[in-house]
ModelCIF file with pLDDT and N, C-alpha, C, O atoms, coordinates in Angstrom:
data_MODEL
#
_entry.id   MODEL 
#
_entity.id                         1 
_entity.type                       polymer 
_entity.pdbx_number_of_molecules   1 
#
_entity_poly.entity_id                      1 
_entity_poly.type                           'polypeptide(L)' 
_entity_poly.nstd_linkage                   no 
_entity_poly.nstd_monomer                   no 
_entity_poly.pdbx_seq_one_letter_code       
;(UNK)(UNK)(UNK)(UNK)(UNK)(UNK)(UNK)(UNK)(UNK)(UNK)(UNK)(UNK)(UNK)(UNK)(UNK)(UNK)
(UNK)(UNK)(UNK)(UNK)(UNK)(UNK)(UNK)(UNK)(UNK)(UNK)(UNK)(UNK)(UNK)(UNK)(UNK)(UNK)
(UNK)(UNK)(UNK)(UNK)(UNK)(UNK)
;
_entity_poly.pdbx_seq_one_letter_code_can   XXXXXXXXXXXXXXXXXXXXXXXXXXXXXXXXXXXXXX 
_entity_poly.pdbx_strand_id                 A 
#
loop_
_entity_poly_seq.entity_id 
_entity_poly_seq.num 
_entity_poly_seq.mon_id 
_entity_poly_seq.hetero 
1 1  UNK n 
1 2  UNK n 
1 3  UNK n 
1 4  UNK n 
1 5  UNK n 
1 6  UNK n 
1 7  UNK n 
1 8  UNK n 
1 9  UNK n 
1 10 UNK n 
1 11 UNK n 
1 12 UNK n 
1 13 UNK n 
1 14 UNK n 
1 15 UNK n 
1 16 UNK n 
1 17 UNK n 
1 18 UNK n 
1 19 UNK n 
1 20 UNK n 
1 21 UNK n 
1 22 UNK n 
1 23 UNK n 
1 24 UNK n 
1 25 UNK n 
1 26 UNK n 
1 27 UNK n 
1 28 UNK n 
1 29 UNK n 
1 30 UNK n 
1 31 UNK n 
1 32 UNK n 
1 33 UNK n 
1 34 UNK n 
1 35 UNK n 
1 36 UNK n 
1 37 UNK n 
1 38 UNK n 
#
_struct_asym.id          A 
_struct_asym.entity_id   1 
#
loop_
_ma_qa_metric.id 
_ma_qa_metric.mode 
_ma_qa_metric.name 
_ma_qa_metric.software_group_id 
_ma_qa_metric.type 
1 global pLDDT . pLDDT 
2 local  pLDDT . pLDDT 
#
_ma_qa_metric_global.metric_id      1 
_ma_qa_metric_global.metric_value   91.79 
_ma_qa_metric_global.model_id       1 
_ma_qa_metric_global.ordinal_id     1 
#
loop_
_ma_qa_metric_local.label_asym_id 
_ma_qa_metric_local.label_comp_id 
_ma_qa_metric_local.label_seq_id 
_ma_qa_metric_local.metric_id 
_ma_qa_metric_local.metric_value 
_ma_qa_metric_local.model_id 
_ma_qa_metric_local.ordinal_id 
A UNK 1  2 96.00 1 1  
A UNK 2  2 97.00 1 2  
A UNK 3  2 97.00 1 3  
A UNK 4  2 98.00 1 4  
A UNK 5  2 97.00 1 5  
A UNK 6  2 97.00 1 6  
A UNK 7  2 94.00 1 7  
A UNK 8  2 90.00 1 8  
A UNK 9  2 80.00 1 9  
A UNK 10 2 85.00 1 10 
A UNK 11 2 89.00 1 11 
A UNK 12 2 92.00 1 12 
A UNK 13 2 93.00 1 13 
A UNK 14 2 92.00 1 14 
A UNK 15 2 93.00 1 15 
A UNK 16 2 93.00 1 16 
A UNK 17 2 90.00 1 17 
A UNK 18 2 90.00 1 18 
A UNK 19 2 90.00 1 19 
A UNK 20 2 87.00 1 20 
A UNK 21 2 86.00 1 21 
A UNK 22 2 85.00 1 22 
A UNK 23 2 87.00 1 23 
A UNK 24 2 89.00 1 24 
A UNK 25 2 90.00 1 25 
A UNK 26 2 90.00 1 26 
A UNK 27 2 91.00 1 27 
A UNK 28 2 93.00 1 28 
A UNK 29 2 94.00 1 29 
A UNK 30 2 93.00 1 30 
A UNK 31 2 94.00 1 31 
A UNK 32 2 95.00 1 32 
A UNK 33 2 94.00 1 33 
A UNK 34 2 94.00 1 34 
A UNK 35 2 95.00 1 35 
A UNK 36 2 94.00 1 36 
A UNK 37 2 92.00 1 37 
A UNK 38 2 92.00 1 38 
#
loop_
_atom_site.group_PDB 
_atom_site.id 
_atom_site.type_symbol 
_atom_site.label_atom_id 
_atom_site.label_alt_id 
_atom_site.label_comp_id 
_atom_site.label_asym_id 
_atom_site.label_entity_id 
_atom_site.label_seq_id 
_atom_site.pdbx_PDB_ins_code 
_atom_site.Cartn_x 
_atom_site.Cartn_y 
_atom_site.Cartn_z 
_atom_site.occupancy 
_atom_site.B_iso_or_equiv 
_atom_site.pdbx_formal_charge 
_atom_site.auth_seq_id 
_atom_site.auth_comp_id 
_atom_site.auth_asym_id 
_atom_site.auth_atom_id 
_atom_site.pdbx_PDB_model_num 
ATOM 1   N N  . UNK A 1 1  ? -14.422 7.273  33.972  1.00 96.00 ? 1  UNK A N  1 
ATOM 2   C CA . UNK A 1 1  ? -14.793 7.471  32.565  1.00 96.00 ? 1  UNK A CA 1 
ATOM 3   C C  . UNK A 1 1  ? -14.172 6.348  31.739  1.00 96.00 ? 1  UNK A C  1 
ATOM 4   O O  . UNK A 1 1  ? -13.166 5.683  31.986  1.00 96.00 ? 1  UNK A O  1 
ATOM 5   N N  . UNK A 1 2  ? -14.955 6.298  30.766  1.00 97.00 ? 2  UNK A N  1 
ATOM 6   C CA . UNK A 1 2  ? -14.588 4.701  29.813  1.00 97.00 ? 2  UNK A CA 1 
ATOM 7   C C  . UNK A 1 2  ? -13.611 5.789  28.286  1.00 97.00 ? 2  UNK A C  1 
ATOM 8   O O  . UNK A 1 2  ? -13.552 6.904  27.767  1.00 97.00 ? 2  UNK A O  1 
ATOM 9   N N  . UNK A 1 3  ? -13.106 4.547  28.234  1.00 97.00 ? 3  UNK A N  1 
ATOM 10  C CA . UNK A 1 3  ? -12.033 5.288  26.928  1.00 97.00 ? 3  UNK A CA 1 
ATOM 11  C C  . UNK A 1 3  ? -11.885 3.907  25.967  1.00 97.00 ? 3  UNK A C  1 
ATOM 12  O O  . UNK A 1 3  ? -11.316 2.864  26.288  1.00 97.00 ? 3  UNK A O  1 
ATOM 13  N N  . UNK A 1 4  ? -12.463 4.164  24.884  1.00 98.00 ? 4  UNK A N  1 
ATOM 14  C CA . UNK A 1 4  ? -12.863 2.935  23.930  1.00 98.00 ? 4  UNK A CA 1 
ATOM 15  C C  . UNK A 1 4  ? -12.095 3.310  22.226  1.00 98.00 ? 4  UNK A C  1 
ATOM 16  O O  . UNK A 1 4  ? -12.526 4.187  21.477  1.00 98.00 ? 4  UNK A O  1 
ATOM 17  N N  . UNK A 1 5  ? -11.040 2.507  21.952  1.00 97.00 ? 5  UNK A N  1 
ATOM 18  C CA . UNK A 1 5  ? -10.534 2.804  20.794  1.00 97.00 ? 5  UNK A CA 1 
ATOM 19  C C  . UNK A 1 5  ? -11.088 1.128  19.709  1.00 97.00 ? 5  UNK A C  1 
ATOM 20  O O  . UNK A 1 5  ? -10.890 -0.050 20.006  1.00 97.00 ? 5  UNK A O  1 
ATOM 21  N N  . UNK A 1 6  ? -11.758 1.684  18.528  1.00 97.00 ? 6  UNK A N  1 
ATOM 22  C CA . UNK A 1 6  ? -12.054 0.721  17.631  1.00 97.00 ? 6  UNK A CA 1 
ATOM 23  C C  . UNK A 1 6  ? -10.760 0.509  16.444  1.00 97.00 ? 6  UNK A C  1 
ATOM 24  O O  . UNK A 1 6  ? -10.328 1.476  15.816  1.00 97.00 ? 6  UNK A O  1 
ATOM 25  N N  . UNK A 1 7  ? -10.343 -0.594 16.292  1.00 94.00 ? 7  UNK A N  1 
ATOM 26  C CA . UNK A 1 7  ? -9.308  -0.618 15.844  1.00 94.00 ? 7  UNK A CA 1 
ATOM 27  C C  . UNK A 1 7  ? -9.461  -1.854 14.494  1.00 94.00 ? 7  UNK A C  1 
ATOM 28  O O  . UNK A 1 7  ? -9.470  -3.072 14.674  1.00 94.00 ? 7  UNK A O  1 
ATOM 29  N N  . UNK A 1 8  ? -9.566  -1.181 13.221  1.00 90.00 ? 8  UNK A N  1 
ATOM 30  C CA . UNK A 1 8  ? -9.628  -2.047 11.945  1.00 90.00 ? 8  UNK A CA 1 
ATOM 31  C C  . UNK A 1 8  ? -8.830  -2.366 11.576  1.00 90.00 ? 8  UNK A C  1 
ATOM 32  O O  . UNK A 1 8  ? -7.881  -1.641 11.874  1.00 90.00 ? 8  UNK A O  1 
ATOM 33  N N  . UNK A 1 9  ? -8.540  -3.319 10.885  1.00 80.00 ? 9  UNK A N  1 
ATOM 34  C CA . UNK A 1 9  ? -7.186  -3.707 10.138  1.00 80.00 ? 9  UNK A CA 1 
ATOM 35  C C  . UNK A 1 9  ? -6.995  -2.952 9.003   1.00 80.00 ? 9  UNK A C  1 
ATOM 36  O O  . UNK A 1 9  ? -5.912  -3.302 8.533   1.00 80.00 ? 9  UNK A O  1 
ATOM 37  N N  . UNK A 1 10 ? -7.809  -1.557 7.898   1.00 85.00 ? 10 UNK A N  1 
ATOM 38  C CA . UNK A 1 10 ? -7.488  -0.657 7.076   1.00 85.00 ? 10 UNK A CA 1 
ATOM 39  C C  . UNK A 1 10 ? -7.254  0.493  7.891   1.00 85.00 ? 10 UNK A C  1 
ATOM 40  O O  . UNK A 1 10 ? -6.712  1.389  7.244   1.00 85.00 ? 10 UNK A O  1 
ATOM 41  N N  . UNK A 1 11 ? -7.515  0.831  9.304   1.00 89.00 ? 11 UNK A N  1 
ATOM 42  C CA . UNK A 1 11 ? -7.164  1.770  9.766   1.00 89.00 ? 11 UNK A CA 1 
ATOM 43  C C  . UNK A 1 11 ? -5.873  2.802  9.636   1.00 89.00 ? 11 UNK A C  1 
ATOM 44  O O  . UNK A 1 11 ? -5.616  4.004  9.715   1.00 89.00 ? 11 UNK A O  1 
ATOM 45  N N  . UNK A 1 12 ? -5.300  1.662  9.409   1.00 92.00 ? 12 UNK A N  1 
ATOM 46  C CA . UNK A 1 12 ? -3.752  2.652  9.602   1.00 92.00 ? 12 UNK A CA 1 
ATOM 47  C C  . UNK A 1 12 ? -3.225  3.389  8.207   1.00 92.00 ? 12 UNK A C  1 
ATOM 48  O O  . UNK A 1 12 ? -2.405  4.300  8.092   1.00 92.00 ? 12 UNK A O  1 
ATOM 49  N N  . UNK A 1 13 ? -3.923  2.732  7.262   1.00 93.00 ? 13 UNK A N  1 
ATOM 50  C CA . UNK A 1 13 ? -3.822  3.380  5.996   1.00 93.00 ? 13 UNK A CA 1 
ATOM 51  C C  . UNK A 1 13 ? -4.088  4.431  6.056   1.00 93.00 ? 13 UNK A C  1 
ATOM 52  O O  . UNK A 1 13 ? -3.224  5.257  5.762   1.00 93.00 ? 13 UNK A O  1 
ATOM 53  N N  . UNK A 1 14 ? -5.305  4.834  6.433   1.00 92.00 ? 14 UNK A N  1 
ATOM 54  C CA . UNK A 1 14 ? -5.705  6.834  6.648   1.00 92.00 ? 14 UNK A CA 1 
ATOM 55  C C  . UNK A 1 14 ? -4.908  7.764  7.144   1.00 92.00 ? 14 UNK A C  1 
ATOM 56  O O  . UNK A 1 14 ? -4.675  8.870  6.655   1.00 92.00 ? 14 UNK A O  1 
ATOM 57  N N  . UNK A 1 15 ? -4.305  7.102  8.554   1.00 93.00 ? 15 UNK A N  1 
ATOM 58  C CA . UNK A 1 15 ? -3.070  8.004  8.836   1.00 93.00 ? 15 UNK A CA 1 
ATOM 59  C C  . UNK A 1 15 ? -1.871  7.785  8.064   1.00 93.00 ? 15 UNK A C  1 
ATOM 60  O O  . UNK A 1 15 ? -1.026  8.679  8.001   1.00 93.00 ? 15 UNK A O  1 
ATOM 61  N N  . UNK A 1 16 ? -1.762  7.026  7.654   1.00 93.00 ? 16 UNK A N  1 
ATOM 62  C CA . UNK A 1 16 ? -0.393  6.776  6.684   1.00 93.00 ? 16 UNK A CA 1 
ATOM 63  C C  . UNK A 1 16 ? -0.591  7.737  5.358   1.00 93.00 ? 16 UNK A C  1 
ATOM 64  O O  . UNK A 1 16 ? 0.300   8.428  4.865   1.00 93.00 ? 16 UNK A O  1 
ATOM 65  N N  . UNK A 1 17 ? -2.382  7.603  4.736   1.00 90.00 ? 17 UNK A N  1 
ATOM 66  C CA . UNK A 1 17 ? -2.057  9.032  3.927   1.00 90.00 ? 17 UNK A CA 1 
ATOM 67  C C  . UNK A 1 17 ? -1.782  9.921  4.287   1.00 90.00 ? 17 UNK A C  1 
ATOM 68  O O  . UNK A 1 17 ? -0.863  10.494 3.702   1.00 90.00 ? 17 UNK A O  1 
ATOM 69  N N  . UNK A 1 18 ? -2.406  10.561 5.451   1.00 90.00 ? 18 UNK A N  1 
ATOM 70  C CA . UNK A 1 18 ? -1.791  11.733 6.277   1.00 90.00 ? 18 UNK A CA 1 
ATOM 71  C C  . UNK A 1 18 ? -0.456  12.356 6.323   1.00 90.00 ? 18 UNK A C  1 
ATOM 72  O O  . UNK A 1 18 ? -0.006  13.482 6.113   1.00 90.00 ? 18 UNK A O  1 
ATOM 73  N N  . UNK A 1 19 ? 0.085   11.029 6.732   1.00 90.00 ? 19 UNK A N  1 
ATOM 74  C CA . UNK A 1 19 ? 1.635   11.386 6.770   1.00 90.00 ? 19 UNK A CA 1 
ATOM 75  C C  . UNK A 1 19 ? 2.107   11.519 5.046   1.00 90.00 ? 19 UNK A C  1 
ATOM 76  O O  . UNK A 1 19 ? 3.015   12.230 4.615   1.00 90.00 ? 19 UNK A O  1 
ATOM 77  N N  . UNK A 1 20 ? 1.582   10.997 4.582   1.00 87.00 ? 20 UNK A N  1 
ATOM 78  C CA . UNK A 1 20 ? 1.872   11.230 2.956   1.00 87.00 ? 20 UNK A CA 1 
ATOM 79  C C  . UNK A 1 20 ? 1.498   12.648 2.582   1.00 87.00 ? 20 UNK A C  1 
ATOM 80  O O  . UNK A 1 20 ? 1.954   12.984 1.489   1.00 87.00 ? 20 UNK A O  1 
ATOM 81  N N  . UNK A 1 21 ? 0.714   13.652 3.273   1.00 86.00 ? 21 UNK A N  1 
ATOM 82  C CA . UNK A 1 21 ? -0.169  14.362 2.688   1.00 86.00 ? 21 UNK A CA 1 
ATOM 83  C C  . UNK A 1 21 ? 1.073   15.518 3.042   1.00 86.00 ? 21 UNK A C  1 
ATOM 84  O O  . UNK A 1 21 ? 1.859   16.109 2.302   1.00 86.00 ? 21 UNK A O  1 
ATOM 85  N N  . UNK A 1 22 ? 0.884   15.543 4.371   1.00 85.00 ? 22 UNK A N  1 
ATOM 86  C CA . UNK A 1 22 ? 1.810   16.160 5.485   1.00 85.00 ? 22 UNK A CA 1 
ATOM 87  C C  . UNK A 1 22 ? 3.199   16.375 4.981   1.00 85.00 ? 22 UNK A C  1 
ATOM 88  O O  . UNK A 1 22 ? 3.671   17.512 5.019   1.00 85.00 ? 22 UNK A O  1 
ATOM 89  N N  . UNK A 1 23 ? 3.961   15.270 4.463   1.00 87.00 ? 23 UNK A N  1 
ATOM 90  C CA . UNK A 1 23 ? 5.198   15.279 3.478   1.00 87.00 ? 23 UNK A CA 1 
ATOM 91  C C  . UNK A 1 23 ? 5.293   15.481 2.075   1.00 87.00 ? 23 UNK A C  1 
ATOM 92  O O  . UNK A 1 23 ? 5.875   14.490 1.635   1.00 87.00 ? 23 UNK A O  1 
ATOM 93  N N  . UNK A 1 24 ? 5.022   16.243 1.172   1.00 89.00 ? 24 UNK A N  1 
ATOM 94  C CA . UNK A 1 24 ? 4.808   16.176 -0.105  1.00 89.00 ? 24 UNK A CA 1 
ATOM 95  C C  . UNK A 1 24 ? 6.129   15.813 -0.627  1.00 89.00 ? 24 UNK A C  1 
ATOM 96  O O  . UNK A 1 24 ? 6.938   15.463 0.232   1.00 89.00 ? 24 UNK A O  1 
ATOM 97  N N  . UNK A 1 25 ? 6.539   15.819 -1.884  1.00 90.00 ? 25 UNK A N  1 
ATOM 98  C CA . UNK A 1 25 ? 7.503   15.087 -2.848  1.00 90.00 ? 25 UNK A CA 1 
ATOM 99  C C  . UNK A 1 25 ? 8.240   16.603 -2.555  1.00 90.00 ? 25 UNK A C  1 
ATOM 100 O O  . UNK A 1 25 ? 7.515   17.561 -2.287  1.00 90.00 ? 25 UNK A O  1 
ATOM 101 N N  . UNK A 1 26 ? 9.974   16.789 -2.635  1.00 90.00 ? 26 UNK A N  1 
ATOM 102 C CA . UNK A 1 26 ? 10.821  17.939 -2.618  1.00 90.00 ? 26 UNK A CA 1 
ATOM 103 C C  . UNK A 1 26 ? 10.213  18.561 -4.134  1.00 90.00 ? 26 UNK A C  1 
ATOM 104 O O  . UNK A 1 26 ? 10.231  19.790 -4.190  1.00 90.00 ? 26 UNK A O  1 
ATOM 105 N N  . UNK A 1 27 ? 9.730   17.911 -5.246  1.00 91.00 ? 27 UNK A N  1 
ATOM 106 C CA . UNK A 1 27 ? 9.899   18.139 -6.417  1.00 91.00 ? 27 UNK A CA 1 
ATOM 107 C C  . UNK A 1 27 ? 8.284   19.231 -6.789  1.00 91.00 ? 27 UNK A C  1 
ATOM 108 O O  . UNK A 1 27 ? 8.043   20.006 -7.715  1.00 91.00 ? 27 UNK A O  1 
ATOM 109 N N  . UNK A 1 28 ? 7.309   18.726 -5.354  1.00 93.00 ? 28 UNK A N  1 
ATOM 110 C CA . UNK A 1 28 ? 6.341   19.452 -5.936  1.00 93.00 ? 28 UNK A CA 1 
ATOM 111 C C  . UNK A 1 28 ? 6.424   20.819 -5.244  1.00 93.00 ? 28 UNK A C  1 
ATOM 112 O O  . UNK A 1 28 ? 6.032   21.829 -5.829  1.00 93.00 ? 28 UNK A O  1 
ATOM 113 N N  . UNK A 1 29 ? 7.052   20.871 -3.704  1.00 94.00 ? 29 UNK A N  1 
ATOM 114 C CA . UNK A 1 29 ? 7.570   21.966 -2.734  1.00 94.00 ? 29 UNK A CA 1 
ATOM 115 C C  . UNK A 1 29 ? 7.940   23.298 -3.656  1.00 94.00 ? 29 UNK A C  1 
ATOM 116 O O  . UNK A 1 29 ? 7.493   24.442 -3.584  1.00 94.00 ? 29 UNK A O  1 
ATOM 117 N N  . UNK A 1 30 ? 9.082   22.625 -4.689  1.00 93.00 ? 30 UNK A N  1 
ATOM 118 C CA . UNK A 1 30 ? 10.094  23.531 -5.520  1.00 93.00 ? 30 UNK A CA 1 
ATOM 119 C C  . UNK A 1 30 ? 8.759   24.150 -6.416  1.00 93.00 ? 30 UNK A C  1 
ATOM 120 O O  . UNK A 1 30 ? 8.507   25.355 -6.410  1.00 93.00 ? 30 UNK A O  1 
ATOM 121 N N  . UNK A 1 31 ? 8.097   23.339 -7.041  1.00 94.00 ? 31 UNK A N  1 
ATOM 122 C CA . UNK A 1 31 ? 6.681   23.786 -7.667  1.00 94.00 ? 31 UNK A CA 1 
ATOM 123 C C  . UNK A 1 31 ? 5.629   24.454 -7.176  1.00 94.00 ? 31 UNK A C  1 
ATOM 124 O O  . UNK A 1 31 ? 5.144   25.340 -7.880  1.00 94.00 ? 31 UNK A O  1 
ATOM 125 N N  . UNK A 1 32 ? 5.332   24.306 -6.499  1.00 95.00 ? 32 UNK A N  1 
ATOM 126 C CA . UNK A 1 32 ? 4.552   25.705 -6.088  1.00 95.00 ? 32 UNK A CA 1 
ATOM 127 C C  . UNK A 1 32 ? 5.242   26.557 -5.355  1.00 95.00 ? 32 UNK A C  1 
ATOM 128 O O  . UNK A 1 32 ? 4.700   27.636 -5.112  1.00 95.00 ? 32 UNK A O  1 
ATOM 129 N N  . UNK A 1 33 ? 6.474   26.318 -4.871  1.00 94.00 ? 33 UNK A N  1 
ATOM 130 C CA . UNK A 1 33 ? 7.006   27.583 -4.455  1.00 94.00 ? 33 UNK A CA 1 
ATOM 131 C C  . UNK A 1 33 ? 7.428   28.910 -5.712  1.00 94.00 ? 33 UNK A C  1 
ATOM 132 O O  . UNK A 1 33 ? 7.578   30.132 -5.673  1.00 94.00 ? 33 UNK A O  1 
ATOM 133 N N  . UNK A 1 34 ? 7.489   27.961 -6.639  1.00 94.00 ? 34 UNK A N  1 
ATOM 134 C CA . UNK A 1 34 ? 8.198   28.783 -7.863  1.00 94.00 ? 34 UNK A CA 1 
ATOM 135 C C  . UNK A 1 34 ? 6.800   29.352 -8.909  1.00 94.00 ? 34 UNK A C  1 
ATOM 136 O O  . UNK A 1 34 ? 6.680   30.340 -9.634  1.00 94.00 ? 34 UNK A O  1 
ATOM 137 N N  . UNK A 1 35 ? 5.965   28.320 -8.606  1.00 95.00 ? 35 UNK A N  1 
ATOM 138 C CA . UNK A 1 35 ? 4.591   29.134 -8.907  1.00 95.00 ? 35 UNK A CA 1 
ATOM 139 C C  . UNK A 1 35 ? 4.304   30.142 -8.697  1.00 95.00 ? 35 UNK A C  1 
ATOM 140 O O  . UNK A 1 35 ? 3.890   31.036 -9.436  1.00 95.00 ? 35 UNK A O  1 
ATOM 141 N N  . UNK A 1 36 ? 4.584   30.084 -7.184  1.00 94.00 ? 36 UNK A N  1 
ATOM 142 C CA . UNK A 1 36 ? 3.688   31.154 -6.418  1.00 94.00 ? 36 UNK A CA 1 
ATOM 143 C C  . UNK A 1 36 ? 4.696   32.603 -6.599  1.00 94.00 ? 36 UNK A C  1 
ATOM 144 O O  . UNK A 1 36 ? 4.156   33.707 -6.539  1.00 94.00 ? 36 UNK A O  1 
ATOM 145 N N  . UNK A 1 37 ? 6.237   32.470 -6.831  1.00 92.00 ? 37 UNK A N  1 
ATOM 146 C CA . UNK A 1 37 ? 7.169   33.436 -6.896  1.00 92.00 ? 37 UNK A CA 1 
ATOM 147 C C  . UNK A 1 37 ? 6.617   33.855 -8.638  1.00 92.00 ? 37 UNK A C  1 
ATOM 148 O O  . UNK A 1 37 ? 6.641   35.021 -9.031  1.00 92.00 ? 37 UNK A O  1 
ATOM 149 N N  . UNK A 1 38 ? 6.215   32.868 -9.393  1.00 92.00 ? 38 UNK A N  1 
ATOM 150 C CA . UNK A 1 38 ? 6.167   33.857 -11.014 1.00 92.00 ? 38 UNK A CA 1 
ATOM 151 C C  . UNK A 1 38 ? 5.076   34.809 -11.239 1.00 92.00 ? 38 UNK A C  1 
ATOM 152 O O  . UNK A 1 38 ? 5.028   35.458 -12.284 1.00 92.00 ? 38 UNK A O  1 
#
């Protein structure tokens, strides 16, 4: 079986939002946690 990865030079940006998405700011965490508690 063939295994074919296409590889762009903006590629890595998408997962890098990911990981941005995946980690939110401590400041917004505290914010909707305290949302969701009022």
């Amino acid at each position: 079986a063939r295994i074919v990865l296409l590889y762009g030079p903006g590629d890595r940006k998408t997962q890098e939002f990911f990981i941005q998405m995946s980690h939110p700011p401590v400041d917004l965490i505290h914010q909707v946690y305290q949302h969701i508690n009022e």
